[in-house]
PDB file of N, CA and C in Angstrom:
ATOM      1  N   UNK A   1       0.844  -1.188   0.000  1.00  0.00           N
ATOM      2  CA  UNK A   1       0.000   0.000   0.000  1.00  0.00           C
ATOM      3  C   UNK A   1       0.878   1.236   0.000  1.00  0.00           C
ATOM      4  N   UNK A   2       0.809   1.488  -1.432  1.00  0.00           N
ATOM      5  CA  UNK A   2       1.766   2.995  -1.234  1.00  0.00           C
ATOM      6  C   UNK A   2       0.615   4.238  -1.647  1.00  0.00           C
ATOM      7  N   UNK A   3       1.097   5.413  -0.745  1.00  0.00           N
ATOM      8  CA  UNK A   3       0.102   6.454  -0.967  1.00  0.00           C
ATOM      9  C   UNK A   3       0.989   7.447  -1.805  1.00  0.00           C
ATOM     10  N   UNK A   4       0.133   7.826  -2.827  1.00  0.00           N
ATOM     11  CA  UNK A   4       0.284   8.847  -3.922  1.00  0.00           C
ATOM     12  C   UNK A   4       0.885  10.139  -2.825  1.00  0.00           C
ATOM     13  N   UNK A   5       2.194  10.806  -3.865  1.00  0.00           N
ATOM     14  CA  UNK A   5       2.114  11.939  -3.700  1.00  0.00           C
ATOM     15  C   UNK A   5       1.309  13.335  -3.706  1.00  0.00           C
ATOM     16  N   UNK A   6       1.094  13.797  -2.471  1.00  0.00           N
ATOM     17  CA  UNK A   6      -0.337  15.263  -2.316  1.00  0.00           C
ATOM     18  C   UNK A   6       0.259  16.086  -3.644  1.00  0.00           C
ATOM     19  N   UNK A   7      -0.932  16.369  -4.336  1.00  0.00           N
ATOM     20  CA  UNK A   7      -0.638  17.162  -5.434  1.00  0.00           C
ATOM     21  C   UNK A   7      -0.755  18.677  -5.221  1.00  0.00           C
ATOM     22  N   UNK A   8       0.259  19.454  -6.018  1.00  0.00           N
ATOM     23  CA  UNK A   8       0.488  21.099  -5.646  1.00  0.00           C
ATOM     24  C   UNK A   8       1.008  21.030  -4.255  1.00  0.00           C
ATOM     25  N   UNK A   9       1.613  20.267  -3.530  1.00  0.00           N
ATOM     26  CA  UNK A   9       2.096  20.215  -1.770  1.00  0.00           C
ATOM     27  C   UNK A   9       3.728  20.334  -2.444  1.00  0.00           C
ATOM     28  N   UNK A  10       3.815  21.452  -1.887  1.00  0.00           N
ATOM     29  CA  UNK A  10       5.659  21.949  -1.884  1.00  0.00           C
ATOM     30  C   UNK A  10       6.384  20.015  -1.190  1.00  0.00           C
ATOM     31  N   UNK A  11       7.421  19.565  -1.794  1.00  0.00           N
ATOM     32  CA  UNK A  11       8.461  18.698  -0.915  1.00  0.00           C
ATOM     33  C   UNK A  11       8.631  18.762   0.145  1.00  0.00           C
ATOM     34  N   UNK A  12       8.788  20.212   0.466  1.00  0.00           N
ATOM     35  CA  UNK A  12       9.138  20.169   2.447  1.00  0.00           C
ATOM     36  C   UNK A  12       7.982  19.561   3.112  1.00  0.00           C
ATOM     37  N   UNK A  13       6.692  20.380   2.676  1.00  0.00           N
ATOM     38  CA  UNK A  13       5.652  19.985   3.648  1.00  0.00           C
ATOM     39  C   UNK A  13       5.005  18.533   3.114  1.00  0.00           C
ATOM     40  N   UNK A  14       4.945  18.248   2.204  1.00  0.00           N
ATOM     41  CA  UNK A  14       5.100  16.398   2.129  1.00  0.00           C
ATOM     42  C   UNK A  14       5.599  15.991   3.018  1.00  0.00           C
ATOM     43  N   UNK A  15       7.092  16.140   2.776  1.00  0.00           N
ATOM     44  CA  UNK A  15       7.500  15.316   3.687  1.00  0.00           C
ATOM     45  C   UNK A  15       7.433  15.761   5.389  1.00  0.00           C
ATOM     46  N   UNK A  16       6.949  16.514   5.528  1.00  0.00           N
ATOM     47  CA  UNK A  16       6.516  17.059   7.085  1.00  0.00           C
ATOM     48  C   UNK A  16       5.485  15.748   7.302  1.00  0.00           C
ATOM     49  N   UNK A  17       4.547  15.606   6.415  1.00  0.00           N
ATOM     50  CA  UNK A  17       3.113  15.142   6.584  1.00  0.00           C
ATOM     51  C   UNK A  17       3.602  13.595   6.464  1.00  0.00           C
ATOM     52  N   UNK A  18       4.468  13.147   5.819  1.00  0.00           N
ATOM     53  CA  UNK A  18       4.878  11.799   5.628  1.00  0.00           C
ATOM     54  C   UNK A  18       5.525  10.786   6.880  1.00  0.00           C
ATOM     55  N   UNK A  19       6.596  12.068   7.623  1.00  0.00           N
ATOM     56  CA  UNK A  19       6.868  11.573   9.073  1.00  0.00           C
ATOM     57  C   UNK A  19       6.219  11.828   9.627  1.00  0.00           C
ATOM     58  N   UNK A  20       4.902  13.025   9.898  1.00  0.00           N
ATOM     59  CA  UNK A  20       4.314  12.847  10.833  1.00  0.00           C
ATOM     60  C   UNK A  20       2.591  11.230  10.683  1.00  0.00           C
ATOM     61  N   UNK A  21       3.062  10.920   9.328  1.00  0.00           N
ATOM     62  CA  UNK A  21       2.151   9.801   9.606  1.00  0.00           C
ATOM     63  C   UNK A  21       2.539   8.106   9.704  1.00  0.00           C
ATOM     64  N   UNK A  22       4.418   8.480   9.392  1.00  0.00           N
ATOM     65  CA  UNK A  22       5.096   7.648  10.295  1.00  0.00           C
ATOM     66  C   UNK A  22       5.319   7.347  11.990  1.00  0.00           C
ATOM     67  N   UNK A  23       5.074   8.626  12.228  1.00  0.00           N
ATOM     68  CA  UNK A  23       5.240   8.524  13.885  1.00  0.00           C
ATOM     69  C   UNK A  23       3.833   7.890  14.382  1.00  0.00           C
ATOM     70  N   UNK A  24       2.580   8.041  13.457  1.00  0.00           N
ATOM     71  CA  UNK A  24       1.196   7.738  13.484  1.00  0.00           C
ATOM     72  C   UNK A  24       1.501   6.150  13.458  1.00  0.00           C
ATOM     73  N   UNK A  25       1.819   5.748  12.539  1.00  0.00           N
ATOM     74  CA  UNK A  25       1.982   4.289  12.399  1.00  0.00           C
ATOM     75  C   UNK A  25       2.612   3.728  13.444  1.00  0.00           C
ATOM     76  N   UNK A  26       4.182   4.187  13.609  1.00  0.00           N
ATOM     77  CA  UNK A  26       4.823   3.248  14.635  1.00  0.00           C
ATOM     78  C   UNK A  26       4.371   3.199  16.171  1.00  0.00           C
ATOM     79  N   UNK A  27       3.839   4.478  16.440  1.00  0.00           N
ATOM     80  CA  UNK A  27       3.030   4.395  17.440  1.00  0.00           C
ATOM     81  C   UNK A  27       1.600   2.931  17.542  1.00  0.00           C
ATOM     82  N   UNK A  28       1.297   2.472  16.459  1.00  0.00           N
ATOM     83  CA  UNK A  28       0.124   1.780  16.007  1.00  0.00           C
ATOM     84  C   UNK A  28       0.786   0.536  16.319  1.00  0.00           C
ATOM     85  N   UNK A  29       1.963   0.711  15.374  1.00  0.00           N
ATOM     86  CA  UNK A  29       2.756  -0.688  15.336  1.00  0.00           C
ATOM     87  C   UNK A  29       3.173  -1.141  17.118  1.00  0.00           C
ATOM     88  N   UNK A  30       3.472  -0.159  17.852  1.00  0.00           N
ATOM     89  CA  UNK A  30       3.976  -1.085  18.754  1.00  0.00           C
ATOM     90  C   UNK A  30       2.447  -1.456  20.119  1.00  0.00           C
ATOM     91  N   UNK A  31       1.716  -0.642  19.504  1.00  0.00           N
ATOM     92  CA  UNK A  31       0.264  -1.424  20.272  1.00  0.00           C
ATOM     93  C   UNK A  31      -0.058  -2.838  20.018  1.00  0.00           C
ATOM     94  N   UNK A  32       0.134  -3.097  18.258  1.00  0.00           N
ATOM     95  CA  UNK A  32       0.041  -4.298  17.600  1.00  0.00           C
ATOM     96  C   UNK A  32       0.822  -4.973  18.395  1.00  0.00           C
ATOM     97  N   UNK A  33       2.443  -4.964  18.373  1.00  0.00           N
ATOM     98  CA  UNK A  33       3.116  -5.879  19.001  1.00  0.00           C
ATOM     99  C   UNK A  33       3.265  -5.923  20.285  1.00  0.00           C
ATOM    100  N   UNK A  34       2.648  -5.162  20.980  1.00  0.00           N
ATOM    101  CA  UNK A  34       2.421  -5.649  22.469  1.00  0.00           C
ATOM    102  C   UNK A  34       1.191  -6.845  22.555  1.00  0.00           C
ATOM    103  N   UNK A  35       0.750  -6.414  21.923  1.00  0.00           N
ATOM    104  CA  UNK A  35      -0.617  -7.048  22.120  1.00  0.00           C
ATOM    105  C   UNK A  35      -0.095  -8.356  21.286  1.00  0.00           C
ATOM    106  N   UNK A  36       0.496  -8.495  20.653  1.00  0.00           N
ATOM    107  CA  UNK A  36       0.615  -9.888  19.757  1.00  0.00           C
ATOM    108  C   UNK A  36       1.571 -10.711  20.917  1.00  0.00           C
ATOM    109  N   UNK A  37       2.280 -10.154  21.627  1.00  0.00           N
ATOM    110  CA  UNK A  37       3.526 -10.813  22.156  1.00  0.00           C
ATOM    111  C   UNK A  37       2.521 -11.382  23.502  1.00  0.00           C
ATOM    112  N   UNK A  38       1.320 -10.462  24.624  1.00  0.00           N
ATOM    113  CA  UNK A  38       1.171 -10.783  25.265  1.00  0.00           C
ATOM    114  C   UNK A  38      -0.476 -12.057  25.024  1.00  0.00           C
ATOM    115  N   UNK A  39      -0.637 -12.141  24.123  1.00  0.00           N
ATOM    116  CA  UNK A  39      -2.056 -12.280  23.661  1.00  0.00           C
ATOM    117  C   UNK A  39      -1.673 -13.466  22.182  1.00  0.00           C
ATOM    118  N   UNK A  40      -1.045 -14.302  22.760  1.00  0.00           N
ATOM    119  CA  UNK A  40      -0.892 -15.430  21.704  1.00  0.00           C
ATOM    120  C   UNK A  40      -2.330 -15.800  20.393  1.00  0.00           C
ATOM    121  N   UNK A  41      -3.196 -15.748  20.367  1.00  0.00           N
ATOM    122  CA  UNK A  41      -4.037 -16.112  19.811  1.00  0.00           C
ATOM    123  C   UNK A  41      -4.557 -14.738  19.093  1.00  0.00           C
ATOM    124  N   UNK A  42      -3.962 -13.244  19.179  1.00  0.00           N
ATOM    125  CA  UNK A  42      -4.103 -12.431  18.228  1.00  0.00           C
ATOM    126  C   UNK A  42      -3.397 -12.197  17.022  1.00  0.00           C
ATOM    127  N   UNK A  43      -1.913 -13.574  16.875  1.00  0.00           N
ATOM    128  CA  UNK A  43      -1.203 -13.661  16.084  1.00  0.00           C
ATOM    129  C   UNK A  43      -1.317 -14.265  14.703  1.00  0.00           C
ATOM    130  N   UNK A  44      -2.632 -15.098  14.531  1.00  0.00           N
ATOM    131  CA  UNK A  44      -3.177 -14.908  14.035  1.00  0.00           C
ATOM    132  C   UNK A  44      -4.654 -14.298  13.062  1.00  0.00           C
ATOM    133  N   UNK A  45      -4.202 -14.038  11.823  1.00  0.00           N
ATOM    134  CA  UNK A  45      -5.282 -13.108  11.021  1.00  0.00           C
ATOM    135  C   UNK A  45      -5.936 -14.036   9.763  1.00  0.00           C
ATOM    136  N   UNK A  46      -6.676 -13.353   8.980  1.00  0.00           N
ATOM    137  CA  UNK A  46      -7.158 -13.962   7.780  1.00  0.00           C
ATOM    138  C   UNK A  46      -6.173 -14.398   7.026  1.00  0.00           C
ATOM    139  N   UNK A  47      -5.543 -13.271   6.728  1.00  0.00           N
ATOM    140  CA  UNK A  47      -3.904 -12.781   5.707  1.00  0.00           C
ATOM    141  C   UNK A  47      -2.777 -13.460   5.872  1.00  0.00           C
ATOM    142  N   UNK A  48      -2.453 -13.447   6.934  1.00  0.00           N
ATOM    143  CA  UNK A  48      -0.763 -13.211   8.053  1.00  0.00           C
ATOM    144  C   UNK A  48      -1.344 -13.765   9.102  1.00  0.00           C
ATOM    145  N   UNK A  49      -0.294 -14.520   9.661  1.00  0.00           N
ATOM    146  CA  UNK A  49       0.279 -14.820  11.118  1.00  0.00           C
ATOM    147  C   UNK A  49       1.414 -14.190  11.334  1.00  0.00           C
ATOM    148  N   UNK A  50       1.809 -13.822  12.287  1.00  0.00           N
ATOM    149  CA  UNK A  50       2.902 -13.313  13.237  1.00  0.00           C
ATOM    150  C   UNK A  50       3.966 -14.625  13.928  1.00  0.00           C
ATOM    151  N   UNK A  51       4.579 -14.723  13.698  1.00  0.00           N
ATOM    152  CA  UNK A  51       5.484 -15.261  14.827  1.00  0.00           C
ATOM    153  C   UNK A  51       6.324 -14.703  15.787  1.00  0.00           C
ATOM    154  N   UNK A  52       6.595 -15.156  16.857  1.00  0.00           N
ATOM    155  CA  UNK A  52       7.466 -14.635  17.705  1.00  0.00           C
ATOM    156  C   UNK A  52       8.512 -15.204  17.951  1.00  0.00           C
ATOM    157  N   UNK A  53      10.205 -14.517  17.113  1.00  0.00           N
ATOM    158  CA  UNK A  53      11.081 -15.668  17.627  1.00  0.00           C
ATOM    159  C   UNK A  53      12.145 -14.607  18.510  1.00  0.00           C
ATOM    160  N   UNK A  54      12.362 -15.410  19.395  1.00  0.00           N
ATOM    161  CA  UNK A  54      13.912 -14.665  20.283  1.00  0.00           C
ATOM    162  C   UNK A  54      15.471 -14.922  19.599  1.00  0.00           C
ATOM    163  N   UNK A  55      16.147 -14.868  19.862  1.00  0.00           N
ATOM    164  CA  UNK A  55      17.125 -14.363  19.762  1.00  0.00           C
ATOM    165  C   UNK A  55      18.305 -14.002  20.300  1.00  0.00           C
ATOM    166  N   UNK A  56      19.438 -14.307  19.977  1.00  0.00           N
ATOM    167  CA  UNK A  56      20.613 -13.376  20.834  1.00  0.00           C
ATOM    168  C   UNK A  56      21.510 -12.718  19.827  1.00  0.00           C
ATOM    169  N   UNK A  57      21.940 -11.542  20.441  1.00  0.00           N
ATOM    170  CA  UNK A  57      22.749 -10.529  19.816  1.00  0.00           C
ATOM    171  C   UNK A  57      23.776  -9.892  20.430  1.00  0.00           C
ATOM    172  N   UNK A  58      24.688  -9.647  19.953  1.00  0.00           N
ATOM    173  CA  UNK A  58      25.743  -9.094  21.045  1.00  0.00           C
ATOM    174  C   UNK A  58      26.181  -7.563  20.846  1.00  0.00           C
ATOM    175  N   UNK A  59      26.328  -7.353  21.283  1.00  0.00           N
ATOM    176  CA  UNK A  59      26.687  -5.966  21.757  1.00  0.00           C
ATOM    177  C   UNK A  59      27.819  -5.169  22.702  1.00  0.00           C
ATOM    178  N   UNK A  60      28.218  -4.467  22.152  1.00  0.00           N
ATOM    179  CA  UNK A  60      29.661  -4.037  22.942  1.00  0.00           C
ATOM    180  C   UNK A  60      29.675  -2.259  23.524  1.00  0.00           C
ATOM    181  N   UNK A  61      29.376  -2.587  25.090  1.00  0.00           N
ATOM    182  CA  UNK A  61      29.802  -1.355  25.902  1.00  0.00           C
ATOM    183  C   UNK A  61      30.461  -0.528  25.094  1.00  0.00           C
ATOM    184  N   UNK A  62      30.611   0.384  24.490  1.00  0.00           N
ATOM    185  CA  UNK A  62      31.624   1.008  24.197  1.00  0.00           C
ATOM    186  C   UNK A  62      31.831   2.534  24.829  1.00  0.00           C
ATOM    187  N   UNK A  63      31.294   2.925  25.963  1.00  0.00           N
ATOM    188  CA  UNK A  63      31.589   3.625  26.747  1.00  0.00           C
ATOM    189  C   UNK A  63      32.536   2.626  27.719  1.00  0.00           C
ATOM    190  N   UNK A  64      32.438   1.825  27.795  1.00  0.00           N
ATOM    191  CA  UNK A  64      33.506   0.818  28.825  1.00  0.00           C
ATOM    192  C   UNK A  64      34.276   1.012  28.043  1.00  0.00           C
ATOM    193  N   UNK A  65      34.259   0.404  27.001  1.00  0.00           N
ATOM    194  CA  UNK A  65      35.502   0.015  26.031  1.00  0.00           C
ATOM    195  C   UNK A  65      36.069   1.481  26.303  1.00  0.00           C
ATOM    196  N   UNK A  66      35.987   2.645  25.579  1.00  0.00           N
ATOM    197  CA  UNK A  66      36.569   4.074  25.715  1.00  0.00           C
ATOM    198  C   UNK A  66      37.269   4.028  27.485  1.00  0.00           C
ATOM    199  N   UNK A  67      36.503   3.761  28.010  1.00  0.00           N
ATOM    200  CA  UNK A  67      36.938   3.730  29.695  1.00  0.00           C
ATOM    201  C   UNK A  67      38.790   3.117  29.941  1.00  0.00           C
ATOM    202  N   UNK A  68      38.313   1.864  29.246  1.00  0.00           N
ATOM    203  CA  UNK A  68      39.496   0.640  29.875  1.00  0.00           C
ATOM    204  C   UNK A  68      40.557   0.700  28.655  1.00  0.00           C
ATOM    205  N   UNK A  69      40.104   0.901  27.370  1.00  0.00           N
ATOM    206  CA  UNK A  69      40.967   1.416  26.485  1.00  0.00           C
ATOM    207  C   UNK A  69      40.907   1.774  25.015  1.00  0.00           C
ATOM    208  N   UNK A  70      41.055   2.908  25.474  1.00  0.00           N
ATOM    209  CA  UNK A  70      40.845   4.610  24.695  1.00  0.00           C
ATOM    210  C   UNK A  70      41.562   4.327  23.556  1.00  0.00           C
ATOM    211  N   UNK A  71      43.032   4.109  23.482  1.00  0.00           N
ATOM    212  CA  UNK A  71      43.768   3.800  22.750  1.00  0.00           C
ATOM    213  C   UNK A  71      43.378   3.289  21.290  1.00  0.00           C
ATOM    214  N   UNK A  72      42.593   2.324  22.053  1.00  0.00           N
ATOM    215  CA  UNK A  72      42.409   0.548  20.864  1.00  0.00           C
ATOM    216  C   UNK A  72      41.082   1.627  20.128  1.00  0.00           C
ATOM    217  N   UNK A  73      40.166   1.984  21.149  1.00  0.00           N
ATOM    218  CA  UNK A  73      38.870   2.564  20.682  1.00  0.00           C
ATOM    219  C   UNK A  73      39.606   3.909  19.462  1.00  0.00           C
ATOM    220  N   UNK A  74      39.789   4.356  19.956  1.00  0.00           N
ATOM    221  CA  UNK A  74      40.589   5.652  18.989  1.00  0.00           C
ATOM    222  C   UNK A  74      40.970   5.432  17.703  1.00  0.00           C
ATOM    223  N   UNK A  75      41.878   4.496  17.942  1.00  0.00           N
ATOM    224  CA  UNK A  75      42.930   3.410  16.219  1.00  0.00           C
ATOM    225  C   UNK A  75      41.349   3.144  15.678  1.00  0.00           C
ATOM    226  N   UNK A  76      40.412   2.805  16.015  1.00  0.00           N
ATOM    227  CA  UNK A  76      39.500   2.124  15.031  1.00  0.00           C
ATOM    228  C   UNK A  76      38.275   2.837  15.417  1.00  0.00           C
ATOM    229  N   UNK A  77      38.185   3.881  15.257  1.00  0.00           N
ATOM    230  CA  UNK A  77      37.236   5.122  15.199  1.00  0.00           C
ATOM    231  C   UNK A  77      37.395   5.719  14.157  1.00  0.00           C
ATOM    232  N   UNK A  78      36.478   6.381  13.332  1.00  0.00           N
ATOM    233  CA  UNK A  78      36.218   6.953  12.344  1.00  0.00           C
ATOM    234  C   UNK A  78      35.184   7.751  11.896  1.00  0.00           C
ATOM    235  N   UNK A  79      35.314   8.567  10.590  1.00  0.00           N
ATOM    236  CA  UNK A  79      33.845  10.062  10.824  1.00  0.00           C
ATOM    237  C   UNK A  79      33.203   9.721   9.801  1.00  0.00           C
ATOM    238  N   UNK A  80      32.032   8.906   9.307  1.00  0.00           N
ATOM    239  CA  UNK A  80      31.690   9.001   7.740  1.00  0.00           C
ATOM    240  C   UNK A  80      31.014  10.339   7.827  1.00  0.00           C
ATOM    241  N   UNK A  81      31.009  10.644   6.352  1.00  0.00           N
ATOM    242  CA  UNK A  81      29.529  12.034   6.032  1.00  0.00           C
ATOM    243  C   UNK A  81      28.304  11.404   5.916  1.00  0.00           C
ATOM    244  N   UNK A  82      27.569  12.282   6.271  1.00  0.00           N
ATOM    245  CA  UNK A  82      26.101  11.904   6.237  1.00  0.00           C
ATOM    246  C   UNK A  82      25.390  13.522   5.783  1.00  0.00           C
ATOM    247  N   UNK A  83      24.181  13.241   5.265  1.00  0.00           N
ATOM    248  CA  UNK A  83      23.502  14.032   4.643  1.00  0.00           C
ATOM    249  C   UNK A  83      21.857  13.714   5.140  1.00  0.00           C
ATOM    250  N   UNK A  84      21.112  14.662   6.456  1.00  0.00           N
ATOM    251  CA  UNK A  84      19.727  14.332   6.537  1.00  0.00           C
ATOM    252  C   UNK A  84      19.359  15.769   6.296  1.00  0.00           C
ATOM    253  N   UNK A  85      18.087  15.721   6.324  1.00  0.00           N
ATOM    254  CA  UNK A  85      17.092  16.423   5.863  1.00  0.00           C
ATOM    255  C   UNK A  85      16.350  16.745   7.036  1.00  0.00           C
ATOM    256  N   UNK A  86      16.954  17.941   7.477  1.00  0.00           N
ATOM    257  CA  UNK A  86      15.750  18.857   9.015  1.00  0.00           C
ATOM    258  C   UNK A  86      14.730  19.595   8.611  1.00  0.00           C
ATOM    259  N   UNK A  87      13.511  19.504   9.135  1.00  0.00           N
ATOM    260  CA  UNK A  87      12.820  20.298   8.827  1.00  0.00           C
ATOM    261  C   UNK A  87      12.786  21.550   9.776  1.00  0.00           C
ATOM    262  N   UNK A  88      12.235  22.657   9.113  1.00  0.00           N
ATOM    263  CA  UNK A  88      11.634  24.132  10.035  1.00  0.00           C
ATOM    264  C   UNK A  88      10.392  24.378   9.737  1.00  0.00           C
ATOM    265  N   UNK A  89       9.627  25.147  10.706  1.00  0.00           N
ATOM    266  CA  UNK A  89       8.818  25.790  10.643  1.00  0.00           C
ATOM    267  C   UNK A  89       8.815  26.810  10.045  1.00  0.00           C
ATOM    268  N   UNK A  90       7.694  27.370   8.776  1.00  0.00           N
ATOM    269  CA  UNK A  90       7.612  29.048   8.906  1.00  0.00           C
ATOM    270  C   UNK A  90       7.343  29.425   9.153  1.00  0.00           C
ATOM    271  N   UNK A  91       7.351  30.870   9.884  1.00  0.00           N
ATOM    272  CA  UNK A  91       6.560  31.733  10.848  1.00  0.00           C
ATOM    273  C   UNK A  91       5.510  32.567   9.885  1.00  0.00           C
ATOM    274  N   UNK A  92       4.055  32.991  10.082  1.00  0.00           N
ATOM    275  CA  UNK A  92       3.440  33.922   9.586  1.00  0.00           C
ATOM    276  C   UNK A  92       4.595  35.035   9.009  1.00  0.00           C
ATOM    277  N   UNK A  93       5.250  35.744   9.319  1.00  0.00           N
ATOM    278  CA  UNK A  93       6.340  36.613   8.853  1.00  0.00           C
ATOM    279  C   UNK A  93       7.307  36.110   8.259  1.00  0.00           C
ATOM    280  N   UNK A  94       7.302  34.801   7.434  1.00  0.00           N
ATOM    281  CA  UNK A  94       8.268  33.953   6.602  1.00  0.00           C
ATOM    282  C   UNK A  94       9.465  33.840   7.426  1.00  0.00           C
ATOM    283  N   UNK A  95       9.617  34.038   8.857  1.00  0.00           N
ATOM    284  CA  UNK A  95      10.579  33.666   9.403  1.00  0.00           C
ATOM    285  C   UNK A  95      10.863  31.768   9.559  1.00  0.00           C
ATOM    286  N   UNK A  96      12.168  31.158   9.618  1.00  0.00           N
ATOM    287  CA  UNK A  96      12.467  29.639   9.809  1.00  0.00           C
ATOM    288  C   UNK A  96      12.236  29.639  11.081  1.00  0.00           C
ATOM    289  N   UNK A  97      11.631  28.959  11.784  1.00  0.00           N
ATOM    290  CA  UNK A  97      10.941  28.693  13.162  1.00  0.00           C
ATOM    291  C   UNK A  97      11.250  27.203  13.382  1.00  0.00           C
ATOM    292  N   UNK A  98      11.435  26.369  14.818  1.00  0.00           N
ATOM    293  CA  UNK A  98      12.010  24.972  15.095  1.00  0.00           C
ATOM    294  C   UNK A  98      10.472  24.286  15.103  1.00  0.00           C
ATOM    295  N   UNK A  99      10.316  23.051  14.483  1.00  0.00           N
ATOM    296  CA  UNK A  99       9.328  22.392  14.708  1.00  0.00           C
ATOM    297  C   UNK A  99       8.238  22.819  15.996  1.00  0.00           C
ATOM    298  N   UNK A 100       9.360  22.355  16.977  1.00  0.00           N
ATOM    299  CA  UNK A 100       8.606  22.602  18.283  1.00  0.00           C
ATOM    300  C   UNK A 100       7.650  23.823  18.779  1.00  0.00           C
ATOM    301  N   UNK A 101       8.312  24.832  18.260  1.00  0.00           N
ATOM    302  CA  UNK A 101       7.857  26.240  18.638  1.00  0.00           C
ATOM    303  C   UNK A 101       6.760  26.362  17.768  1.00  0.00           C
ATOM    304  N   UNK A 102       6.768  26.025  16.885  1.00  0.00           N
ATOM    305  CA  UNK A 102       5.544  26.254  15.794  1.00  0.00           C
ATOM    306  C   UNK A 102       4.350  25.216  16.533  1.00  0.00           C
ATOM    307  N   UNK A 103       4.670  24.105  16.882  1.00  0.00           N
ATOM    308  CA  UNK A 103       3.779  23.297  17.480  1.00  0.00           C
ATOM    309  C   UNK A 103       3.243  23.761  19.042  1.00  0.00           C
ATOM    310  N   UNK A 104       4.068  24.479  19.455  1.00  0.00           N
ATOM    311  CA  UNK A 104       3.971  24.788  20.523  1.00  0.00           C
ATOM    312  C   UNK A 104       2.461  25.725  20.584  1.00  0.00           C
ATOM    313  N   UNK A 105       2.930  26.334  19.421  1.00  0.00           N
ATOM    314  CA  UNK A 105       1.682  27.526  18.697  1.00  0.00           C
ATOM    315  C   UNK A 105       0.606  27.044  18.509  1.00  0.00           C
ATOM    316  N   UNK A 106       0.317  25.528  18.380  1.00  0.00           N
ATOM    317  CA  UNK A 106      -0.880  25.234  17.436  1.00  0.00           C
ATOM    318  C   UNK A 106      -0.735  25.504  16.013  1.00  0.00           C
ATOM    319  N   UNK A 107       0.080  25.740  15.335  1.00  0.00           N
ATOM    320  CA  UNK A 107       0.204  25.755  13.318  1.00  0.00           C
ATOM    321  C   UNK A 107       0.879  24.672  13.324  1.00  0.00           C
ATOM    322  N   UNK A 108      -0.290  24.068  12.323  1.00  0.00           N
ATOM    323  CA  UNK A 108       0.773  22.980  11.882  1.00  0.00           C
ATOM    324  C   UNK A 108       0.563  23.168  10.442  1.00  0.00           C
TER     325      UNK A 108
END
């Protein structure tokens, strides 16, 4: 299910409207998976079943590591570039305004 791009909607505010109906979803999504994990018999649907499998994964302190040795951590540290995309608010007076503050306002 993919939804069409809003037509005449500038890019910025698309994509304003696109994460904010991602945050809509994942919020959705993790009701789903609570409820699937505690509630065995909602895992299945018409469509889909769910499974639940565990797992192990490992993972490395690396504030310890930096702690006990800086050295080793340092030699194999590195900066890639990255390139994201922030959004701003505009203010009634075409001023760039922070998400928050604009929300803070009530404009969305």
């Amino acid at each position: 299910m993919s939804t069409p791009p809003l037509s005449n909607v500038p890019p910025a505010d698309e994509l304003f409207a696109v994460r904010d109906e991602i945050k809509r979803l994942k919020a959705r999504e993790d009701i789903l998976r609570a409820l699937m994990l505690a509630d065995p018999s909602a895992r299945t649907g018409n469509a889909y079943a769910a499974e639940v499998k565990e797992l192990m994964t490992e993972r490395t302190d690396l504030v310890e590591m930096r702690k006990m040795h800086p050295a080793i951590v340092e030699q194999f540290t590195f900066q890639l570039p990255q390139k994201r995309v922030e959004l701003r608010g505009i203010s009634e007076d075409g001023e760039l305004v922070s998400l928050r503050s604009k929300a803070a306002k009530g404009v969305a």
